[in-house]
PDB file of N, CA and C in Angstrom:
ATOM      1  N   UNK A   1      59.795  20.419 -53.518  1.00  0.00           N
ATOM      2  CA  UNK A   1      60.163  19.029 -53.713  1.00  0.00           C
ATOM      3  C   UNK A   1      59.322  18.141 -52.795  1.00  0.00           C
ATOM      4  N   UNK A   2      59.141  16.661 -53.400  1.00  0.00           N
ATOM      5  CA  UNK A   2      58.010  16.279 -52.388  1.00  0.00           C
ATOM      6  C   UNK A   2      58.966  15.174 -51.963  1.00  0.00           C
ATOM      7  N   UNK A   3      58.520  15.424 -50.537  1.00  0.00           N
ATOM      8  CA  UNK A   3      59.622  13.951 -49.686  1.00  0.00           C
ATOM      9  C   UNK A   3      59.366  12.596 -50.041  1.00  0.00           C
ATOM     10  N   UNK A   4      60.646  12.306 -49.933  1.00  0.00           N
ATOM     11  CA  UNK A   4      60.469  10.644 -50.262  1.00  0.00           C
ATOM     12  C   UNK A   4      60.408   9.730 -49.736  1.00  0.00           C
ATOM     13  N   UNK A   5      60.118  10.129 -48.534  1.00  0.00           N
ATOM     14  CA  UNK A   5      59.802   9.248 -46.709  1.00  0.00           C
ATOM     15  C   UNK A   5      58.625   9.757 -45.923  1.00  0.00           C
ATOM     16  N   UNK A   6      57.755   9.233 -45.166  1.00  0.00           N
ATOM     17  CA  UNK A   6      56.802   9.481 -44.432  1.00  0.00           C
ATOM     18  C   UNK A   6      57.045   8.181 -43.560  1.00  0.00           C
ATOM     19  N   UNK A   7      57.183   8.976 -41.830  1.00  0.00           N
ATOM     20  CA  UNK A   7      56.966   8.323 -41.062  1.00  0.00           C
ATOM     21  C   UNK A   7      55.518   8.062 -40.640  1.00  0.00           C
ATOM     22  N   UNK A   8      54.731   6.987 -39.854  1.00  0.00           N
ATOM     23  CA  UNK A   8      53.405   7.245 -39.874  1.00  0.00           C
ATOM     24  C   UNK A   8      53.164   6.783 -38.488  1.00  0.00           C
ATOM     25  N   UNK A   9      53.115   7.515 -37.559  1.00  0.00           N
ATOM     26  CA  UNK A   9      52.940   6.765 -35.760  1.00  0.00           C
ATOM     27  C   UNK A   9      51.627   6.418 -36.089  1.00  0.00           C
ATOM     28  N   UNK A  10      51.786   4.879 -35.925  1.00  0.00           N
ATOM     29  CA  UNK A  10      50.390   4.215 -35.835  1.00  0.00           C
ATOM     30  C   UNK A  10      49.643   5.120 -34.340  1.00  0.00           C
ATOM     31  N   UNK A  11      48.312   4.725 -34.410  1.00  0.00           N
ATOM     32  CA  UNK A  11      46.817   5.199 -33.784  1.00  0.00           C
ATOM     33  C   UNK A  11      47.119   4.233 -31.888  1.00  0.00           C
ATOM     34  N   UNK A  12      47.673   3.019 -32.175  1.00  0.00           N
ATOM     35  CA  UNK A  12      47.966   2.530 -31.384  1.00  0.00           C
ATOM     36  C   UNK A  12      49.067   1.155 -31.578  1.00  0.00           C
ATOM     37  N   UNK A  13      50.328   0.691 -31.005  1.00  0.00           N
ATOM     38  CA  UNK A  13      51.089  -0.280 -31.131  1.00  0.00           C
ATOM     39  C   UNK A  13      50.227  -1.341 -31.807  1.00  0.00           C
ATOM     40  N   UNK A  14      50.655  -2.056 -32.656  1.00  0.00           N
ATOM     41  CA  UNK A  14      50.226  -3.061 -33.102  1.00  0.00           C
ATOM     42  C   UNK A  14      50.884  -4.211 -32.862  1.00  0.00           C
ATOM     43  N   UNK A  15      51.088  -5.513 -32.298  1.00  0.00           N
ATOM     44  CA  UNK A  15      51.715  -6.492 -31.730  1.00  0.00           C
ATOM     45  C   UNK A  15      51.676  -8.214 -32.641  1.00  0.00           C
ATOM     46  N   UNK A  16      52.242  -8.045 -33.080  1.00  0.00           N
ATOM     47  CA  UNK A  16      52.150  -9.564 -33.877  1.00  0.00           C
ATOM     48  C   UNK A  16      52.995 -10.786 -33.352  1.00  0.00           C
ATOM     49  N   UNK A  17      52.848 -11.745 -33.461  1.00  0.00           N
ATOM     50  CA  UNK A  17      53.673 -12.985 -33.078  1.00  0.00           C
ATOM     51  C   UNK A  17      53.258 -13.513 -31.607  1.00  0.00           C
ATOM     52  N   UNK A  18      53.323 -14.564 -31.542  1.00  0.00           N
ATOM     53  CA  UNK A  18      52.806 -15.120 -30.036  1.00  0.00           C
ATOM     54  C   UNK A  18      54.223 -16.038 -29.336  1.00  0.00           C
ATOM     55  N   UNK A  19      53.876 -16.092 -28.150  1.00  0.00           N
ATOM     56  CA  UNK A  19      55.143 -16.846 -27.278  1.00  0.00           C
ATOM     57  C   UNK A  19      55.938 -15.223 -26.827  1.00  0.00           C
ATOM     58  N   UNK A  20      57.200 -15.999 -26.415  1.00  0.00           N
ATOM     59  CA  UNK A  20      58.041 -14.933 -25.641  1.00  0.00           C
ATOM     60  C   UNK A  20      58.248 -13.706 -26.469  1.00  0.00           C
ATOM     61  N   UNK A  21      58.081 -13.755 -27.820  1.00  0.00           N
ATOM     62  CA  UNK A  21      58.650 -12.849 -28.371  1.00  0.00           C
ATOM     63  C   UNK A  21      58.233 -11.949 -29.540  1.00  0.00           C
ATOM     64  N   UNK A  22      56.792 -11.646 -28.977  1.00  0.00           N
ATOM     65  CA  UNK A  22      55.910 -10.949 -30.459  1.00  0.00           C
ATOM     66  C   UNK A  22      56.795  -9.232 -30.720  1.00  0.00           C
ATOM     67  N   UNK A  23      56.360  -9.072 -31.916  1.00  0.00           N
ATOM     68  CA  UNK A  23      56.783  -7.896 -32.178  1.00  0.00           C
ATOM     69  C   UNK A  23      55.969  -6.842 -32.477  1.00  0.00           C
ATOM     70  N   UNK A  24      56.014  -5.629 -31.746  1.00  0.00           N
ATOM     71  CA  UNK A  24      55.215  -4.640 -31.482  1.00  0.00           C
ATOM     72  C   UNK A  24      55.926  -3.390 -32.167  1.00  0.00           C
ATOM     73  N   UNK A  25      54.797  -2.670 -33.657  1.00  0.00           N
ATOM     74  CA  UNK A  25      54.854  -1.683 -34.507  1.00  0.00           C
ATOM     75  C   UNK A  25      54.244  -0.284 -33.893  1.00  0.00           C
ATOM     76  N   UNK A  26      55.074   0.812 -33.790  1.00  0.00           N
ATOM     77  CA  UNK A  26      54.157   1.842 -33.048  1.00  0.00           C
ATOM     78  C   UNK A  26      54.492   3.022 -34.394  1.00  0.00           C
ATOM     79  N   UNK A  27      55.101   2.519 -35.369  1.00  0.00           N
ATOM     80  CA  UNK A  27      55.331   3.589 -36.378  1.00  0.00           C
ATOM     81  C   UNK A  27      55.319   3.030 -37.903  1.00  0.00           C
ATOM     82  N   UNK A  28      54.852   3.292 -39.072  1.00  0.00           N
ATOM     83  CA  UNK A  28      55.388   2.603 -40.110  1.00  0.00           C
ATOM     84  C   UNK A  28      56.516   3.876 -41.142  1.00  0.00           C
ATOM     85  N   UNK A  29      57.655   3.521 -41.591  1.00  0.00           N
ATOM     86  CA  UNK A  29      58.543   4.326 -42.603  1.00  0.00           C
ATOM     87  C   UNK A  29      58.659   3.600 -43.753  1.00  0.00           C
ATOM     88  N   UNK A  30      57.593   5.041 -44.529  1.00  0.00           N
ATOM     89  CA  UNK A  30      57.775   4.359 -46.229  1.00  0.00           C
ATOM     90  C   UNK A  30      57.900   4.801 -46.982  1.00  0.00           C
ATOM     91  N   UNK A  31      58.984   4.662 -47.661  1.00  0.00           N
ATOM     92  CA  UNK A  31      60.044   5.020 -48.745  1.00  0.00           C
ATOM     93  C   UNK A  31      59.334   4.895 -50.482  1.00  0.00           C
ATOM     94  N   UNK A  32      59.736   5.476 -50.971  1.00  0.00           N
ATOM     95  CA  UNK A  32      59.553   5.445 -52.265  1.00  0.00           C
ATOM     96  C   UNK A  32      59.276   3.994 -52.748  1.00  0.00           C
ATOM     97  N   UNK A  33      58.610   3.726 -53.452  1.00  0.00           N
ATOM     98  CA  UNK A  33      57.991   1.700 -53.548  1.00  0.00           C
ATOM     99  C   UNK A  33      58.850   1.686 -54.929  1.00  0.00           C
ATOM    100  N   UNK A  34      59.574   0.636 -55.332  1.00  0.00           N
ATOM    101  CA  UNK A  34      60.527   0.115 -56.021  1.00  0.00           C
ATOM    102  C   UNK A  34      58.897  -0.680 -57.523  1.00  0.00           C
ATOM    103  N   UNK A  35      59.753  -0.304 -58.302  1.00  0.00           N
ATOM    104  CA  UNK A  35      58.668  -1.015 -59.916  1.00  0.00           C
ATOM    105  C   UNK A  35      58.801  -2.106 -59.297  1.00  0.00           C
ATOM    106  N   UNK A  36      58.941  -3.674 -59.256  1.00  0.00           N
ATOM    107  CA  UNK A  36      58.854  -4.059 -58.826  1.00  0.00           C
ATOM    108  C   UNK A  36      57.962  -4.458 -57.266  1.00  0.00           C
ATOM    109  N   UNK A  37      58.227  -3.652 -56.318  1.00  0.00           N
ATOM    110  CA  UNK A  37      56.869  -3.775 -55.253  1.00  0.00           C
ATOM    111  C   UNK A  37      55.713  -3.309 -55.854  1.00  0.00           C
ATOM    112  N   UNK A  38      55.777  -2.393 -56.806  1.00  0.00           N
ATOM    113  CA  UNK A  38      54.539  -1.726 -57.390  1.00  0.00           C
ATOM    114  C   UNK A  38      53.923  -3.038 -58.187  1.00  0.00           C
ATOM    115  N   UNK A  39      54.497  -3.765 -58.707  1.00  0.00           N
ATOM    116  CA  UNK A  39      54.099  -4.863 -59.828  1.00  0.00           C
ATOM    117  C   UNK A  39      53.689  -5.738 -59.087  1.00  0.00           C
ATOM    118  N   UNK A  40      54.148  -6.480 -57.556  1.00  0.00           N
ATOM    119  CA  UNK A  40      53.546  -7.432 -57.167  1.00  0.00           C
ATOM    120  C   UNK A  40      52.595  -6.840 -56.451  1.00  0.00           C
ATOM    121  N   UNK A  41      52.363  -5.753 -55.819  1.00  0.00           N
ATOM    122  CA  UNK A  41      51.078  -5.769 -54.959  1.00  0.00           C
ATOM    123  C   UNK A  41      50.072  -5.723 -56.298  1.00  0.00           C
ATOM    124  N   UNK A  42      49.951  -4.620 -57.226  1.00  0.00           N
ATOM    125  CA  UNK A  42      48.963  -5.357 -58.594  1.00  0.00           C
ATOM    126  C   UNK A  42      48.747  -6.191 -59.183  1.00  0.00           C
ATOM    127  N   UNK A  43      49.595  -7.551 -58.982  1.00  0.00           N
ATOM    128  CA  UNK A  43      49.169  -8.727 -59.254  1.00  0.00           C
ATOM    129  C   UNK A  43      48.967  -9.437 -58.032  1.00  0.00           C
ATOM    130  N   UNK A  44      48.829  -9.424 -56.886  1.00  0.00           N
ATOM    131  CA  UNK A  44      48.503 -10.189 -56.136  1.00  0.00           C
ATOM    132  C   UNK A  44      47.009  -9.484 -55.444  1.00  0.00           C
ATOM    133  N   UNK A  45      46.161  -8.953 -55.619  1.00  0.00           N
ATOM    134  CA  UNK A  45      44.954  -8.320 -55.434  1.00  0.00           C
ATOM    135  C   UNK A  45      44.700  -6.998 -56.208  1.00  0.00           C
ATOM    136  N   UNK A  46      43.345  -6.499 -55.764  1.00  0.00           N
ATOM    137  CA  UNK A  46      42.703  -5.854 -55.950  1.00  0.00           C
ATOM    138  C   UNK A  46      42.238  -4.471 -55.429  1.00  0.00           C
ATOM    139  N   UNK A  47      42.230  -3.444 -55.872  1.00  0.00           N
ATOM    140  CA  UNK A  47      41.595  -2.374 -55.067  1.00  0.00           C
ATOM    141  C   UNK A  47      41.927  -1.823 -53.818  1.00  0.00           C
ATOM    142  N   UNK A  48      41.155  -1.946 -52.595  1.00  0.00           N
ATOM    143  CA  UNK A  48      42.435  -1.731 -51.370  1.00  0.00           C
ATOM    144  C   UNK A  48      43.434  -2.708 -51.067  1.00  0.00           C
ATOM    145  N   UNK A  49      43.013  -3.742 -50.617  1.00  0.00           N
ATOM    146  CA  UNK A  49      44.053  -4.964 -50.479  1.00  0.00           C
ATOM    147  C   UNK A  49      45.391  -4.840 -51.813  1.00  0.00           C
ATOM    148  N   UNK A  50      45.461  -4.471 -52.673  1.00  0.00           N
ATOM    149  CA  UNK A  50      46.487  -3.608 -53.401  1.00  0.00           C
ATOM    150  C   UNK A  50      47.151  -2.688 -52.256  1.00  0.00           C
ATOM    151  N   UNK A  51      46.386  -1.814 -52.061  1.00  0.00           N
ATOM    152  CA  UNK A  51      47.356  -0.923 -51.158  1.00  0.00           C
ATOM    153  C   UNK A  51      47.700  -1.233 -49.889  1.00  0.00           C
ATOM    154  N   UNK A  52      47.168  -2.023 -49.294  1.00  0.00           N
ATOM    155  CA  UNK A  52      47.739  -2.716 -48.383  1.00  0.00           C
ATOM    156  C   UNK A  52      49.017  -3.354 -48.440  1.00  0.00           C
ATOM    157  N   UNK A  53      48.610  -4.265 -49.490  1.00  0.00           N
ATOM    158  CA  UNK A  53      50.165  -5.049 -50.130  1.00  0.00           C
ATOM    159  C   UNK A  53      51.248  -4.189 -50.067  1.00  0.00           C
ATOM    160  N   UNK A  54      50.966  -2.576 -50.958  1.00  0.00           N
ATOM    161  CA  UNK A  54      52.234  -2.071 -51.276  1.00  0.00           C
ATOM    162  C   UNK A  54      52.821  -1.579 -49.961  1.00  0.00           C
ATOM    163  N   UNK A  55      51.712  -1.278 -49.043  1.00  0.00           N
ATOM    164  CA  UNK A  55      52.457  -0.671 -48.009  1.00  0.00           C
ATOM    165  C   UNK A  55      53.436  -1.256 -46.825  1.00  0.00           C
ATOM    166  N   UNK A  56      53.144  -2.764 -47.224  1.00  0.00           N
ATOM    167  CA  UNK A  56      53.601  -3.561 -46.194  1.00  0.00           C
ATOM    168  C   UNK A  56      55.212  -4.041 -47.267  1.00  0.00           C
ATOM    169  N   UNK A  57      54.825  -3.640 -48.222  1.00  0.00           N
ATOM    170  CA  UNK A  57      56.076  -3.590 -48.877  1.00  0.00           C
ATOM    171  C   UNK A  57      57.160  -3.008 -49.181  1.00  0.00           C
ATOM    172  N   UNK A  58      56.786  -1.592 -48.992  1.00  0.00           N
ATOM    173  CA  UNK A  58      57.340  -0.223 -48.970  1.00  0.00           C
ATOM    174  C   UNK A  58      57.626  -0.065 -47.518  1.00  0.00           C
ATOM    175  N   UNK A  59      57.060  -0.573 -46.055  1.00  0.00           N
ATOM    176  CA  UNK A  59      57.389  -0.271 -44.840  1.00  0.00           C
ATOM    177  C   UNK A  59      58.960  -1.264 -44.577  1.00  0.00           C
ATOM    178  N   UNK A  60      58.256  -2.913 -45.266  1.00  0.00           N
ATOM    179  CA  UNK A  60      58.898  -3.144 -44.707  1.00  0.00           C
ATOM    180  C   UNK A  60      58.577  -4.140 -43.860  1.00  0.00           C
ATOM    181  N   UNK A  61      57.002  -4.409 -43.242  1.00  0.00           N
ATOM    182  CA  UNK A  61      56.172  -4.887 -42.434  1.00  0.00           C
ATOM    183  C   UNK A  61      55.350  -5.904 -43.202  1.00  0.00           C
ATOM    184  N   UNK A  62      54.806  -6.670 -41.718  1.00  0.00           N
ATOM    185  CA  UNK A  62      54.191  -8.200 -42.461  1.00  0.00           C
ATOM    186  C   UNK A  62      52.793  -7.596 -42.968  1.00  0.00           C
ATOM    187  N   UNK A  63      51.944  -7.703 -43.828  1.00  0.00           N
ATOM    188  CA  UNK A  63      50.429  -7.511 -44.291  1.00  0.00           C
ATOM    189  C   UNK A  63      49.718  -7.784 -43.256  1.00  0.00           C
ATOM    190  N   UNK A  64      50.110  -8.674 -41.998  1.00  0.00           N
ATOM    191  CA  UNK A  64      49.338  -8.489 -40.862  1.00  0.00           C
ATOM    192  C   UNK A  64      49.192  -7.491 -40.061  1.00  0.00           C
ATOM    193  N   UNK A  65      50.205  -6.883 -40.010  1.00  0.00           N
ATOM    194  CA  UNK A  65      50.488  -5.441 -39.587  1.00  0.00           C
ATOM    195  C   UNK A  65      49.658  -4.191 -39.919  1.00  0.00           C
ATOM    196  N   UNK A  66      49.401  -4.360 -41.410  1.00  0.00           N
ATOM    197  CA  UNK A  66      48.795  -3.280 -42.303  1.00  0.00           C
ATOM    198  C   UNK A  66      46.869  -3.504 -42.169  1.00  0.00           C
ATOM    199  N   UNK A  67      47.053  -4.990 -41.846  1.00  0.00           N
ATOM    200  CA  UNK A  67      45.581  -5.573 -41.679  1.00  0.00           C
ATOM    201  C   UNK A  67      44.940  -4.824 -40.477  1.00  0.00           C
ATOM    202  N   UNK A  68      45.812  -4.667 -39.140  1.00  0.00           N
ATOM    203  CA  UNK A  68      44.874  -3.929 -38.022  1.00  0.00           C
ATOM    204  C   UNK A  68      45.480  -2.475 -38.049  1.00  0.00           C
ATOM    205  N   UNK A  69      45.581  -1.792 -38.856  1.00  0.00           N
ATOM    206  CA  UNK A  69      45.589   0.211 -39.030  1.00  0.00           C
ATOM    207  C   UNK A  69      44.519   0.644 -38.934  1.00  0.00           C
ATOM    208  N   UNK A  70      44.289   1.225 -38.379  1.00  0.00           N
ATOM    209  CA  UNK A  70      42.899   2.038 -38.964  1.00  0.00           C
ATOM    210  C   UNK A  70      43.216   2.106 -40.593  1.00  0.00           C
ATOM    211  N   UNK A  71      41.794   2.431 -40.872  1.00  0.00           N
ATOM    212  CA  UNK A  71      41.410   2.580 -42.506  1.00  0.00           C
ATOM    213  C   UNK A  71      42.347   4.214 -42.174  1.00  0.00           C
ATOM    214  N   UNK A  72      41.783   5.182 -42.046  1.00  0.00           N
ATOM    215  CA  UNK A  72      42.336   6.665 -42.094  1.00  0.00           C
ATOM    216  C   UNK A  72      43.651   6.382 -42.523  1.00  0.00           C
ATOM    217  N   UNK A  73      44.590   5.835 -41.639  1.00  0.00           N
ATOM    218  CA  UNK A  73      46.071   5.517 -41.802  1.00  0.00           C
ATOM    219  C   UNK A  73      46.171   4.652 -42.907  1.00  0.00           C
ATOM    220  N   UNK A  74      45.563   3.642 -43.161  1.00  0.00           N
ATOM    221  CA  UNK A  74      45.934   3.062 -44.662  1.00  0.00           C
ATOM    222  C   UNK A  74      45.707   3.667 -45.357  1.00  0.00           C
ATOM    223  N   UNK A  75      44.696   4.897 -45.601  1.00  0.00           N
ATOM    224  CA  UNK A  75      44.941   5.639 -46.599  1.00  0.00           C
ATOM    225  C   UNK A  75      45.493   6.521 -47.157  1.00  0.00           C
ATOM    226  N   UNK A  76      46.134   7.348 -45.448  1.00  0.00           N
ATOM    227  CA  UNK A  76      47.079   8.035 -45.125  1.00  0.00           C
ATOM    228  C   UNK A  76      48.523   7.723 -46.446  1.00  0.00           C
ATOM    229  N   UNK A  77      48.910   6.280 -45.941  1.00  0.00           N
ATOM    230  CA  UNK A  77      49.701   5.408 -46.286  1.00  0.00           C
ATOM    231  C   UNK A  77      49.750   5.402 -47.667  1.00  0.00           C
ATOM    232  N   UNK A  78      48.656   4.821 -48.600  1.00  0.00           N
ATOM    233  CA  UNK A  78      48.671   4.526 -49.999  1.00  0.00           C
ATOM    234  C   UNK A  78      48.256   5.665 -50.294  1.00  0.00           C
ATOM    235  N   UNK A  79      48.097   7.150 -49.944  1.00  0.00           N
ATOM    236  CA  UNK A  79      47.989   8.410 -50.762  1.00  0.00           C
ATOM    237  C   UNK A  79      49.344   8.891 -50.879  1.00  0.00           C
ATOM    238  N   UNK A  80      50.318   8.483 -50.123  1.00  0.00           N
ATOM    239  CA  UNK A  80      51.718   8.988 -50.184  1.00  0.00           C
ATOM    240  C   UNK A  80      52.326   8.309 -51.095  1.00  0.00           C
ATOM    241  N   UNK A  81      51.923   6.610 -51.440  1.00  0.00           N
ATOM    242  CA  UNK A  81      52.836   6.241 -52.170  1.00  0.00           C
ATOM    243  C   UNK A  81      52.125   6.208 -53.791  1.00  0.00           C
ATOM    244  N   UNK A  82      51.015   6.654 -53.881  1.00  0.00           N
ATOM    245  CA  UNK A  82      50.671   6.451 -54.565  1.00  0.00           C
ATOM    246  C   UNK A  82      50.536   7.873 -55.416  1.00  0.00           C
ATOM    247  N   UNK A  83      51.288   8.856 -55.260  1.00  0.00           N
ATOM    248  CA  UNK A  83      51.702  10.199 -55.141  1.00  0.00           C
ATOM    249  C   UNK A  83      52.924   9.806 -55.921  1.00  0.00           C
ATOM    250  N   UNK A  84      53.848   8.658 -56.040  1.00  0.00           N
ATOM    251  CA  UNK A  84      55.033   9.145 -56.781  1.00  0.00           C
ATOM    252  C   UNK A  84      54.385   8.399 -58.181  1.00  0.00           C
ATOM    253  N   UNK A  85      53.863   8.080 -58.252  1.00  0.00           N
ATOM    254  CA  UNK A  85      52.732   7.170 -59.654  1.00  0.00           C
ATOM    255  C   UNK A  85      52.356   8.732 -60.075  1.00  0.00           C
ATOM    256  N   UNK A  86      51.321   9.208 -59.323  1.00  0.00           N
ATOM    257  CA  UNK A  86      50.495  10.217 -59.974  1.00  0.00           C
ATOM    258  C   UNK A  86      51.642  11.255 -60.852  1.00  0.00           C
ATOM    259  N   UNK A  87      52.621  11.709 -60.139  1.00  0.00           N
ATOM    260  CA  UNK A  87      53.891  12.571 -59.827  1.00  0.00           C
ATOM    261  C   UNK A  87      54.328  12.507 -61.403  1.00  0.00           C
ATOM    262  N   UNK A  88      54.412  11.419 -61.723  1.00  0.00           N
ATOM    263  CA  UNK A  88      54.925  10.954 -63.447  1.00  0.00           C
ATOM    264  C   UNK A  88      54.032  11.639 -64.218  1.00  0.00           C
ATOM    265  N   UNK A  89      52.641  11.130 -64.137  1.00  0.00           N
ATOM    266  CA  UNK A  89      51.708  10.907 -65.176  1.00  0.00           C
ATOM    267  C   UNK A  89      51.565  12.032 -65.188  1.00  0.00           C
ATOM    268  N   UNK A  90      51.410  13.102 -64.303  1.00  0.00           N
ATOM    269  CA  UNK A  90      50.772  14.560 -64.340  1.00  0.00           C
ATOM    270  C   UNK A  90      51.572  15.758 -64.612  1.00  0.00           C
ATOM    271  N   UNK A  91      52.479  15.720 -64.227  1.00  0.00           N
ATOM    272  CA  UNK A  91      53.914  16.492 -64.732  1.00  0.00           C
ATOM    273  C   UNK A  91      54.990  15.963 -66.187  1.00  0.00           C
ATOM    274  N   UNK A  92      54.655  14.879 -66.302  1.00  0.00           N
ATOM    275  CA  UNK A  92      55.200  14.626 -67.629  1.00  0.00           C
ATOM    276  C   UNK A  92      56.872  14.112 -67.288  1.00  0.00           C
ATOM    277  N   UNK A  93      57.115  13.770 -65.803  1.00  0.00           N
ATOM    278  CA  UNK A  93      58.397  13.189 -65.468  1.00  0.00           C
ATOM    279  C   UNK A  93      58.635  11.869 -65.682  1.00  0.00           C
ATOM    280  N   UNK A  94      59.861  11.938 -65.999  1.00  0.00           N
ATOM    281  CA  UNK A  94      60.046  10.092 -66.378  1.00  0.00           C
ATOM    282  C   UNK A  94      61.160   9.092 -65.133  1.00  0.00           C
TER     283      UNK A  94
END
């Protein structure tokens, strides 16, 4: 059975927001992406920036977040979710 969660310890904390109170990502958890998240990250770009979208959608996290990952880890990222897509088409599951 293939899991339906992947935790992903970012490479290094990532810190967003300025003033007293930015918020600092040292992990992303992403869950199975809903039809819907799947539909807007494909209409709102292209190619990687697609998978970016979904992942910040599926984590949970702002697209700024997903913007400073290493590439490795974003792909890390959109090969997992993009695994329950393939998962259908290739096995014949609905």
């Amino acid at each position: 059975m293939v899991e339906s969660t992947l935790r992903i310890e970012l490479a290094k904390p990532i810190s967003i927001g300025k003033g007293d109170c930015p918020v600092t990502y040292d992990h992303l958890d992403l869950r199975e992406p809903t039809a819907e998240e799947f539909a807007k990250a494909t209409e709102s770009a292209t190619g990687f920036r697609q998978t970016m979208k979904l992942i910040s959608l599926a984590a949970k996290v702002p697209e700024s977040v997903i913007g400073q990952m290493p590439v490795g880890q974003v792909n890390e990222a959109g090969d997992f979710l993009m695994g329950f897509m393939e998962r259908g088409r290739n096995t014949g599951e609905t």
